[in-house]
Protein backbone atom coordinates (compact mmCIF):
# COMPACT_ATOMS: atom_id res chain seq x y z
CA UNK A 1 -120.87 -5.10 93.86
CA UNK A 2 -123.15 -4.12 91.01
CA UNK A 3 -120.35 -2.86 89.02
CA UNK A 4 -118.89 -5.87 89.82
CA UNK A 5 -121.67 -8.14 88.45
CA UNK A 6 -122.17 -6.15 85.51
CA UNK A 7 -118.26 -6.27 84.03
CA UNK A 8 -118.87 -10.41 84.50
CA UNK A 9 -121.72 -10.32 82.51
CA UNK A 10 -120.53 -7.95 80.16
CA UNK A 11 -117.47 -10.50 79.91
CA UNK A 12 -119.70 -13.70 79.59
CA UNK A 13 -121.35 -11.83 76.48
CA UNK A 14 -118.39 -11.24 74.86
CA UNK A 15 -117.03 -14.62 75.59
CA UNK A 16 -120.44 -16.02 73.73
CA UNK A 17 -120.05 -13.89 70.99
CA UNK A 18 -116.12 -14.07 70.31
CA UNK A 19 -116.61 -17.97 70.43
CA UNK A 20 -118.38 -19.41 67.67
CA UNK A 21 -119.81 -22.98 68.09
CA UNK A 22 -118.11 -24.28 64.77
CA UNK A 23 -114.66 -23.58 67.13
CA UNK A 24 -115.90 -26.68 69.65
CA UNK A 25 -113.47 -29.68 69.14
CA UNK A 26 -114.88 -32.78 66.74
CA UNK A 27 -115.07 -35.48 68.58
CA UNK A 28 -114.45 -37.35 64.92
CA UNK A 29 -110.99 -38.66 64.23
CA UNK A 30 -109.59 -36.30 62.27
CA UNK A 31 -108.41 -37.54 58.56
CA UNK A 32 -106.60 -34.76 56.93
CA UNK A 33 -106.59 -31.14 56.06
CA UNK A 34 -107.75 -29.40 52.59
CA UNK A 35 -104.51 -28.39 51.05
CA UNK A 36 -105.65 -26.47 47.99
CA UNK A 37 -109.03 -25.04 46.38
CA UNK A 38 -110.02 -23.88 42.83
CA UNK A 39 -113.27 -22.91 42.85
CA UNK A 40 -116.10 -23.55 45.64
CA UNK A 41 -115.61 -26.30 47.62
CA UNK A 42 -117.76 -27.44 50.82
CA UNK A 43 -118.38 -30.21 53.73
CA UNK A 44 -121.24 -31.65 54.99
CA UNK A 45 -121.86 -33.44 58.02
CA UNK A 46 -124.88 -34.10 60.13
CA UNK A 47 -127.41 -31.70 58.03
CA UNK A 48 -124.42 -28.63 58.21
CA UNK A 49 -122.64 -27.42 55.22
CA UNK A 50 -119.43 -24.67 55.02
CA UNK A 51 -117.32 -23.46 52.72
CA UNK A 52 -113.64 -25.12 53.19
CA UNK A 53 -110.79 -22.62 52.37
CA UNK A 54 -106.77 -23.95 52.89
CA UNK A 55 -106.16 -25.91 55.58
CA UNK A 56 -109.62 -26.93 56.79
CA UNK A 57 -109.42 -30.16 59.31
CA UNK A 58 -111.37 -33.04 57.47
CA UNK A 59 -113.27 -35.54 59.79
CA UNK A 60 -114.09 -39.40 59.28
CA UNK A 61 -117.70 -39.34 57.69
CA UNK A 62 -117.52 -35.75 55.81
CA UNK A 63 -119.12 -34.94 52.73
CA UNK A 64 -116.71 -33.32 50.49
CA UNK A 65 -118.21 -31.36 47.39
CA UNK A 66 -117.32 -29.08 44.81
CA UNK A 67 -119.02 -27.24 42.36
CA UNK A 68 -118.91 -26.30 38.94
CA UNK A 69 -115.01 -25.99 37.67
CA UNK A 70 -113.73 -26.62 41.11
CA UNK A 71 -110.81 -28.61 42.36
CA UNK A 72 -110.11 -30.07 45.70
CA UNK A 73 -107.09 -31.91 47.15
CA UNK A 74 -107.05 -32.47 50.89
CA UNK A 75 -104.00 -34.59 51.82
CA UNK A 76 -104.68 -37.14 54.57
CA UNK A 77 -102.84 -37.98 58.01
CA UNK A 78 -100.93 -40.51 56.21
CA UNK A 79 -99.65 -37.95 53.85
CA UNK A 80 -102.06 -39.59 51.10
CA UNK A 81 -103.70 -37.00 48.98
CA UNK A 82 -107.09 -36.77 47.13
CA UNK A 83 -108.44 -34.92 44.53
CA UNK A 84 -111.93 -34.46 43.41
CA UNK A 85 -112.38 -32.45 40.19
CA UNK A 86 -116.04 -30.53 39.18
CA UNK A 87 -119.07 -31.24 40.20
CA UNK A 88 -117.88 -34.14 42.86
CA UNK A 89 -118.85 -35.57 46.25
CA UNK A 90 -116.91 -37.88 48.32
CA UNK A 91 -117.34 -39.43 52.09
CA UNK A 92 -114.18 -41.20 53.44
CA UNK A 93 -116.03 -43.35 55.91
CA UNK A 94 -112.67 -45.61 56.74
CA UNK A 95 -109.01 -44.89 56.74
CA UNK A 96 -106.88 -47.60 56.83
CA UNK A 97 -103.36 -46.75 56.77
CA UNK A 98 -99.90 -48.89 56.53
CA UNK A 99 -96.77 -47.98 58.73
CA UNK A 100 -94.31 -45.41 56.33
CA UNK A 101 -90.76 -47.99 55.42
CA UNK A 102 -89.28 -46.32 58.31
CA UNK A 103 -91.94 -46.78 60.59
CA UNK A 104 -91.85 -50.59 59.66
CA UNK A 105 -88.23 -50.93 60.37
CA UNK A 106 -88.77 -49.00 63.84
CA UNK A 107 -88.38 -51.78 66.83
CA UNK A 108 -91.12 -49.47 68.57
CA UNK A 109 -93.52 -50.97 65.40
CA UNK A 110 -93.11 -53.77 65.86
């Protein structure tokens, strides 16, 4: 029984440690992905900051920034893509997106 009790804990520990918290689903719609970086590039949100590397989600109401000779280009869900050169910050707090010319001509669009 004690052997017992002891491989769940030991289990439960490894669990905690093997799962960081930055792994826990954003409840934020999600907006894009960062398709490439030159440079350093980060996100805020809520008081954090990280690094973004290649294909990084990108949530409504992020703070994108680069630093010094950096580039950034995240393309968005609607294929849409953004660049920010040196020394730049953006927040996409809205996405508004039109149907693609196929999805307009789709009867399920309509």
């Amino acid at each position: 029984m004690k052997l017992r009790l002891a491989r769940m804990m030991l289990a439960a520990i490894v669990l905690a440690i093997a799962i960081p918290v930055g792994w826990a689903a954003d409840p934020r719609p999600l907006i894009g992905q960062v398709d490439r970086i030159q440079g350093t590039a980060s996100v805020a949100y809520d008081e954090a900051t990280r690094p973004l590397k290649p294909a990084d989600p990108i949530y409504l109401d992020d703070r994108l920034i680069t630093g010094a000779a950096a580039r950034l280009r995240v393309r968005l869900t609607d294929e849409t893509e953004i660049t920010l050169g040196e020394n730049a910050e953006l927040v996409v707090d809205h996405l508004s997106t039109s149907p693609t010319p196929a999805q307009a001509r789709s009867p399920s669009t309509r």
